[in-house]
Protein backbone atom coordinates (compact mmCIF):
# COMPACT_ATOMS: atom_id res chain seq x y z
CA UNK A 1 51.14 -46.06 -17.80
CA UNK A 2 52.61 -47.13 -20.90
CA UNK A 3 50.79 -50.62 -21.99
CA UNK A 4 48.23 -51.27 -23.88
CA UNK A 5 45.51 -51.10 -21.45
CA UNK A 6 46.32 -48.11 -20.46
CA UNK A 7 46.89 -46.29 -23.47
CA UNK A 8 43.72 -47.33 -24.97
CA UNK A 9 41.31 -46.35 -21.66
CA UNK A 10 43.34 -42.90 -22.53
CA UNK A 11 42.36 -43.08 -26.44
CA UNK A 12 38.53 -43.65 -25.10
CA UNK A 13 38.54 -40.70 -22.58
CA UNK A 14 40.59 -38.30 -24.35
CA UNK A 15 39.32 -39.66 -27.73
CA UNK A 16 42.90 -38.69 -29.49
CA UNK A 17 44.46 -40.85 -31.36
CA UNK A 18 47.99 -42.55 -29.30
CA UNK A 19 51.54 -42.68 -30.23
CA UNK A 20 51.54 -46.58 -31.17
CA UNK A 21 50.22 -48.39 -34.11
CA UNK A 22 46.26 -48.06 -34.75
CA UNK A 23 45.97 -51.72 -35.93
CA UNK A 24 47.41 -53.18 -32.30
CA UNK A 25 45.11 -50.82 -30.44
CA UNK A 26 42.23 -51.44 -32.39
CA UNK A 27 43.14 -55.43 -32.24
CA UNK A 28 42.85 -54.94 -28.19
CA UNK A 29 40.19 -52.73 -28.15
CA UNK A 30 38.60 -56.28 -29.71
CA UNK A 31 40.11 -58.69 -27.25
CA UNK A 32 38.39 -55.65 -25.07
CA UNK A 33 34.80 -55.69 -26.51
CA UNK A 34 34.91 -51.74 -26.84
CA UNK A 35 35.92 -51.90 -30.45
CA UNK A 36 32.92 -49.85 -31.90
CA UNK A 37 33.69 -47.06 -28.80
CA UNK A 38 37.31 -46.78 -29.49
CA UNK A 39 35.93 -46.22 -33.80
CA UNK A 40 33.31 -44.01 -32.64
CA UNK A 41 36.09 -41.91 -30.11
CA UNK A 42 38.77 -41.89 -32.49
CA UNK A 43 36.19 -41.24 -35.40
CA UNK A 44 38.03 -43.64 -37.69
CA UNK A 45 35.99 -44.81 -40.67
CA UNK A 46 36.28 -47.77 -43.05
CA UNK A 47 34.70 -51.69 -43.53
CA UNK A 48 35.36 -52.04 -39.56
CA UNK A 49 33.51 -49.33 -38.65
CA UNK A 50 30.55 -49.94 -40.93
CA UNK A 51 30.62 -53.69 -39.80
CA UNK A 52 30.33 -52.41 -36.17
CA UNK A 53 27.45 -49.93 -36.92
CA UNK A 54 25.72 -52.66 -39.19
CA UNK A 55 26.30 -54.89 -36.17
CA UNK A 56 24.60 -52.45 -33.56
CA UNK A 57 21.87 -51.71 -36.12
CA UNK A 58 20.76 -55.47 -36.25
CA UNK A 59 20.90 -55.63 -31.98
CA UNK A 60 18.96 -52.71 -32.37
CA UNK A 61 16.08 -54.10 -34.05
CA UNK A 62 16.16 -57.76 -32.79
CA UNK A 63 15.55 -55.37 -29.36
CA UNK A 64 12.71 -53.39 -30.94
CA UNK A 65 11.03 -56.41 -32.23
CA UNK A 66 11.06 -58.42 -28.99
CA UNK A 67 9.71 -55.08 -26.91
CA UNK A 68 6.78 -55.05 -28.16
CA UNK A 69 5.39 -58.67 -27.58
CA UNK A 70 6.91 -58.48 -24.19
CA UNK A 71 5.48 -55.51 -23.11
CA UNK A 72 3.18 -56.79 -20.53
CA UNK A 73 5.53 -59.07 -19.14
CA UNK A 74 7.60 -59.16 -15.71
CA UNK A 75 10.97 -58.87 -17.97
CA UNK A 76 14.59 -57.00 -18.65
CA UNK A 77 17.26 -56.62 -20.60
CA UNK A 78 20.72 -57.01 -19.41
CA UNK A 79 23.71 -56.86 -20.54
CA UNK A 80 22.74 -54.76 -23.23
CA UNK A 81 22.56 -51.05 -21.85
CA UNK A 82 26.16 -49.63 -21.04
CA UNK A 83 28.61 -46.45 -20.46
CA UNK A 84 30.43 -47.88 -23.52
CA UNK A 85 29.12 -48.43 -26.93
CA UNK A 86 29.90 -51.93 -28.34
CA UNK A 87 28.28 -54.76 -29.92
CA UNK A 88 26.55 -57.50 -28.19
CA UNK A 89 26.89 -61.28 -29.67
CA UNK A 90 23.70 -61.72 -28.14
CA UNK A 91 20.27 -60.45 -26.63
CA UNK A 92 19.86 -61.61 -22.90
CA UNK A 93 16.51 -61.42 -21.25
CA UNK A 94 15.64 -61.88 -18.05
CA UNK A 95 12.16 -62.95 -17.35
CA UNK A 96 9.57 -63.96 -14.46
CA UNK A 97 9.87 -67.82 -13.81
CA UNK A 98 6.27 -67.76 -13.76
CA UNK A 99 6.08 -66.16 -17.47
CA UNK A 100 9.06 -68.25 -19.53
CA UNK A 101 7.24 -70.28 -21.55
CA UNK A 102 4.64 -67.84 -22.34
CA UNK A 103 7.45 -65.87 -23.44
CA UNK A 104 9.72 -68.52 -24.72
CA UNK A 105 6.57 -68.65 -27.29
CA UNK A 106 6.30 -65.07 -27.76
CA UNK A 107 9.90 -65.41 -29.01
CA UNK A 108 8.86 -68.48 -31.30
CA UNK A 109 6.21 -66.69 -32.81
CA UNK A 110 8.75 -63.89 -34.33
CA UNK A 111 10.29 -66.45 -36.10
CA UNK A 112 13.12 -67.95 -33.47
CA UNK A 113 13.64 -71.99 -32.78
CA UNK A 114 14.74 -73.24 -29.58
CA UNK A 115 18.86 -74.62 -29.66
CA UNK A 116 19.81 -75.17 -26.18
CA UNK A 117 17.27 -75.49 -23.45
CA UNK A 118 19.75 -75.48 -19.56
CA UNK A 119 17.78 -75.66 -16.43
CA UNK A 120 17.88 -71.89 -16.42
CA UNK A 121 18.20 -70.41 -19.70
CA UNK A 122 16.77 -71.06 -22.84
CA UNK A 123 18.79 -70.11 -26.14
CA UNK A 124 16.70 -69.15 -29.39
CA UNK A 125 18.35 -68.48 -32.67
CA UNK A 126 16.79 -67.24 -35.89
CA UNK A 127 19.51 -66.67 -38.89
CA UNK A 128 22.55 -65.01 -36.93
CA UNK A 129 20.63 -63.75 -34.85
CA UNK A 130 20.31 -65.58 -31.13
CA UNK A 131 18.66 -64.86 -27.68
CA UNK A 132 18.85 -65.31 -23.97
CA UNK A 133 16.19 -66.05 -22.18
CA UNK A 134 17.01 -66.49 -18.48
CA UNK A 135 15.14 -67.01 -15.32
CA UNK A 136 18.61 -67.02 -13.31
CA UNK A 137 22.08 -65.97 -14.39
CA UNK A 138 23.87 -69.44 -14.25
CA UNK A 139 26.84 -71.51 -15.18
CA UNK A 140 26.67 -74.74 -15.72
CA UNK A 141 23.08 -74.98 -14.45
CA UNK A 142 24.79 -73.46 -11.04
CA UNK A 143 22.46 -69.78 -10.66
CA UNK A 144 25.13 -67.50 -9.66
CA UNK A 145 23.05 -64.77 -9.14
CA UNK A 146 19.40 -64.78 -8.14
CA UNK A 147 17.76 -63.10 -11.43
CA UNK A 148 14.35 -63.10 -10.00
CA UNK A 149 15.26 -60.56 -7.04
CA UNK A 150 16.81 -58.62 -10.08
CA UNK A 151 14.07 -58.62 -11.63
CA UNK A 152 12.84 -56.04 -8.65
CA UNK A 153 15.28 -53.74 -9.96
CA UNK A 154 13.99 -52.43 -13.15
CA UNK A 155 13.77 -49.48 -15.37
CA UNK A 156 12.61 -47.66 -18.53
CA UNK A 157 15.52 -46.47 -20.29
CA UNK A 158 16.56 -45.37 -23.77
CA UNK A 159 18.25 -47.49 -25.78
CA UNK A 160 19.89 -46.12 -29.07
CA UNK A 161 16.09 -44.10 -29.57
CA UNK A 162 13.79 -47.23 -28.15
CA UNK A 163 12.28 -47.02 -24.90
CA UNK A 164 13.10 -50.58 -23.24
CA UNK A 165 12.79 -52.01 -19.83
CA UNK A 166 16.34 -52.69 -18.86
CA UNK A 167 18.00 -53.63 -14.99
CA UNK A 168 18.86 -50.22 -13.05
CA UNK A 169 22.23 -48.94 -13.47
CA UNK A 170 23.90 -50.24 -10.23
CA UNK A 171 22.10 -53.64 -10.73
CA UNK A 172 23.96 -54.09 -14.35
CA UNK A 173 27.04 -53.02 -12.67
CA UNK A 174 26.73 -55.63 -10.38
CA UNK A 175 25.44 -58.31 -13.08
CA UNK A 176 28.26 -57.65 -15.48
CA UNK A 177 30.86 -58.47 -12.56
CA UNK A 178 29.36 -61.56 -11.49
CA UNK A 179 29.10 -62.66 -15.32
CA UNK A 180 32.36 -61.88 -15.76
CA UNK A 181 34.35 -63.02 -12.46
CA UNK A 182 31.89 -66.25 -12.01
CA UNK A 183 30.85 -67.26 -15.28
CA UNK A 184 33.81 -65.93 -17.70
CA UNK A 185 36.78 -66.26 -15.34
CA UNK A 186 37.62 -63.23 -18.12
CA UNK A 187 37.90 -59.12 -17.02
CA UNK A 188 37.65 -57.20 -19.83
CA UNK A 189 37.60 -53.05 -20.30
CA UNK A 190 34.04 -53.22 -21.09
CA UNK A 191 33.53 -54.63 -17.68
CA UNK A 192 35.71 -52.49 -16.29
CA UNK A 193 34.24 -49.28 -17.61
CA UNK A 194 30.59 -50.50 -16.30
CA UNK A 195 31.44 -51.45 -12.85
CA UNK A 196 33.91 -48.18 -12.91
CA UNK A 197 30.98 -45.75 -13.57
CA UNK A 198 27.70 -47.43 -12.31
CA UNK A 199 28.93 -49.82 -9.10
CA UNK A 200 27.86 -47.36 -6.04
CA UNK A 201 26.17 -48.08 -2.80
CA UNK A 202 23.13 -49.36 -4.39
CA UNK A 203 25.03 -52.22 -5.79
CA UNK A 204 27.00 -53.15 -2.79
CA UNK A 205 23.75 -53.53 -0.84
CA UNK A 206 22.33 -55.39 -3.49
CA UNK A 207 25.45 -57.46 -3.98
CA UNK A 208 25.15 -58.42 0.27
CA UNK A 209 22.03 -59.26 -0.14
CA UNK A 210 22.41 -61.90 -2.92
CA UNK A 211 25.39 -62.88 -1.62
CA UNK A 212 27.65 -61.90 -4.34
CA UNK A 213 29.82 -59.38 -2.14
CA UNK A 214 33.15 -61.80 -3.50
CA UNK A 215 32.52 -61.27 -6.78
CA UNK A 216 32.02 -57.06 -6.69
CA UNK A 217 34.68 -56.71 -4.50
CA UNK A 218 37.01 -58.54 -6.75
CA UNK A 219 35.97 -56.73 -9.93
CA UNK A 220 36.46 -53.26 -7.56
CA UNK A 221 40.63 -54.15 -7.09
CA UNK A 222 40.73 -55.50 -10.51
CA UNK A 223 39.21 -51.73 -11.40
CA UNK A 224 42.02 -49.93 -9.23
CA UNK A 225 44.97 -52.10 -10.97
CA UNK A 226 43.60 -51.14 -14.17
CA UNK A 227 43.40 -47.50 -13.27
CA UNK A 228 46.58 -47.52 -12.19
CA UNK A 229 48.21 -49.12 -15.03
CA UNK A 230 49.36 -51.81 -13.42
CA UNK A 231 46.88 -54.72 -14.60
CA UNK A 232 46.35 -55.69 -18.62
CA UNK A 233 43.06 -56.59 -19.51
CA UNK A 234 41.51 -58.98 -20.97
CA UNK A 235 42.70 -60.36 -17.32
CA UNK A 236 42.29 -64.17 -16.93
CA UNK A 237 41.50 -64.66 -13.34
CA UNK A 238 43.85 -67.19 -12.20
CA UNK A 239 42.77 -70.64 -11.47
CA UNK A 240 43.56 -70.78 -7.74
CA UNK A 241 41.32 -67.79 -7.37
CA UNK A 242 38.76 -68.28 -9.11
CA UNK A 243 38.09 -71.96 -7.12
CA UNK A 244 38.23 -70.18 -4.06
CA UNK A 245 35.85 -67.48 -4.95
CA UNK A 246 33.37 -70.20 -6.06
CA UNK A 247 34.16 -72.33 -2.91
CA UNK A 248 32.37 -69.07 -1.12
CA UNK A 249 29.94 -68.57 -3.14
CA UNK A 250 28.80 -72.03 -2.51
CA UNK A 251 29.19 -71.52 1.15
CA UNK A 252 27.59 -68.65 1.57
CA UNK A 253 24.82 -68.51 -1.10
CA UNK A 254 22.17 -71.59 -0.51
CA UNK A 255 21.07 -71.05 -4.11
CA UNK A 256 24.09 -71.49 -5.44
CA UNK A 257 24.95 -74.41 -3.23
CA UNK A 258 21.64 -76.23 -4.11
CA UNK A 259 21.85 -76.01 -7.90
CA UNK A 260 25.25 -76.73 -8.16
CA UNK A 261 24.90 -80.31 -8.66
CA UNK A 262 23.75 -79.27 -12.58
CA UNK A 263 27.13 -78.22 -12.73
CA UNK A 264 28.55 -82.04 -12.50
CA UNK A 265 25.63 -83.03 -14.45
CA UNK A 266 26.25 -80.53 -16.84
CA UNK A 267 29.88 -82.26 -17.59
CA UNK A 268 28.17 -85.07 -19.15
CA UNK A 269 26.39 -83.30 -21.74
CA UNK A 270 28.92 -82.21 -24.58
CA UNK A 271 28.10 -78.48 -25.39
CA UNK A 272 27.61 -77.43 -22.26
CA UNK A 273 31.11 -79.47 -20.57
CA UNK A 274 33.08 -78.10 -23.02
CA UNK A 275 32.78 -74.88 -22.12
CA UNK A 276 32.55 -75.48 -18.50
CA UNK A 277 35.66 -77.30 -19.15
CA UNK A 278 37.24 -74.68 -20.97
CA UNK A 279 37.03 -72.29 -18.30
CA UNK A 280 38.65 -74.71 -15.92
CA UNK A 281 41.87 -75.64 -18.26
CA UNK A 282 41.99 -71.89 -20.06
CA UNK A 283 44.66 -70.23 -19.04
CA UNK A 284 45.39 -67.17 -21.21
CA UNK A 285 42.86 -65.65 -23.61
């Protein structure tokens, strides 16, 4: 187990500092999104460090403001709450259909404007700051998973000393490997450490049941590869593959398969084609 992968799962676990140069690890553990874990494990101090914990300071708050006006709604957090520490580029929410706008305005009213408005997710930025808001997980305007049925698995958890309402464990698990092998056609470590220590039963039955069983059981081998040192991350899932995993997506989940005609539409509009273009043509990271 001698690349880079490797050796930097074994500086998080074993939180010693490894036999190769600190700059290239800490350059992966980027590429990795685990950066402020790896700082925090190795206890290495500096302007990175202090960027990182001014960076989870701000997600913090942005989280503690928006709890409070959404307190009475059907909502959660996701993609927020992991095993690993890092810093998020954004806040995603996940919210009853029946309550977006309401909450959409709740959002508005703490300052926030609406940039992009997709069939399923609104984004709102306020300085550097932006937000989520989703009804479905989608790409393209194509829901990939059905966020309203995850909405029926739900928690209160602690979040860096806040109480929020955040998806169960196994449910994030499950989330983060559909975002990841669906939407991002990109495995990193962080997605490997959340599907490694949260993906149980609970989140195979959930994944049969909205029909994301591909996209579970492809982050699960990924998982083993990486384990066994024989799989660098971040992984680009090659093209091929990830066609064919969407081909059975769309043939076996009618919700996919009935909103996927956004995704064509979605080709013509230039901020959203681009990137759905990008993750047809990228092909290294």
């Amino acid at each position: 187990m001698n690349g880079l992968t490797a050796k930097l799962i074994n500086a998080i676990f074993n939180s010693a500092k490894p036999d190769i140069d600190l700059d290239l690890l800490l350059t992966h553990a980027v590429k990795n999104k685990i950066l402020l874990h790896l700082l925090r494990a190795l206890n290495i101090q500096g302007s990175m460090r202090e960027q990182q914990e001014s960076g989870i300071r701000k997600v913090i708050e942005v989280v503690r403001i928006l709890s409070k006006p959404l307190k009475n709604y059907n909502y959660a957090f996701f993609k927020l709450i992991k095993p690993i520490s890092y810093v998020p580029a954004d806040v995603d929410i996940l919210v009853d259909e029946s309550q977006a706008e309401k909450a959409t305005h709740e959002i508005i009213r703490l300052g926030y404007t609406i940039a992009v408005k997709d069939p399923y997710c609104i984004t709102l930025t306020k300085g550097d700051s932006i937000i989520d808001l989703y009804v479905h997980p989608s790409l393209g305007g194509a829901i990939f998973i059905d966020g309203q049925k995850l909405l029926e698995h739900t928690c209160i958890v602690e979040f860096n000393g806040a109480e929020v309402k955040s998806l169960e464990s196994y449910a994030e698990a499950l989330v983060v490997a559909c975002h990841a092998i669906y939407k991002e056609r990109i495995y990193t470590l962080n997605d490997y450490f959340t599907v490694e220590r949260w993906a149980n039963m609970k989140a195979i039955r959930l994944a049969q049941e909205l029909k994301c069983e591909e996209a579970l059981k492809t982050a699960m081998s990924l998982n083993r590869k990486i384990s066994l040192g024989a799989l660098e991350t971040p992984y680009r899932i090659p093209l091929p593959m990830w066609l064919t995993i969407l081909a059975r997506k769309l043939e076996k989940d009618k919700l996919t398969r009935t909103t996927s005609i956004n995704m064509l539409k979605s080709l013509t509009n230039k901020r959203a084609g681009k990137l759905l273009t990008s993750k047809l043509t990228r092909e290294t990271y």
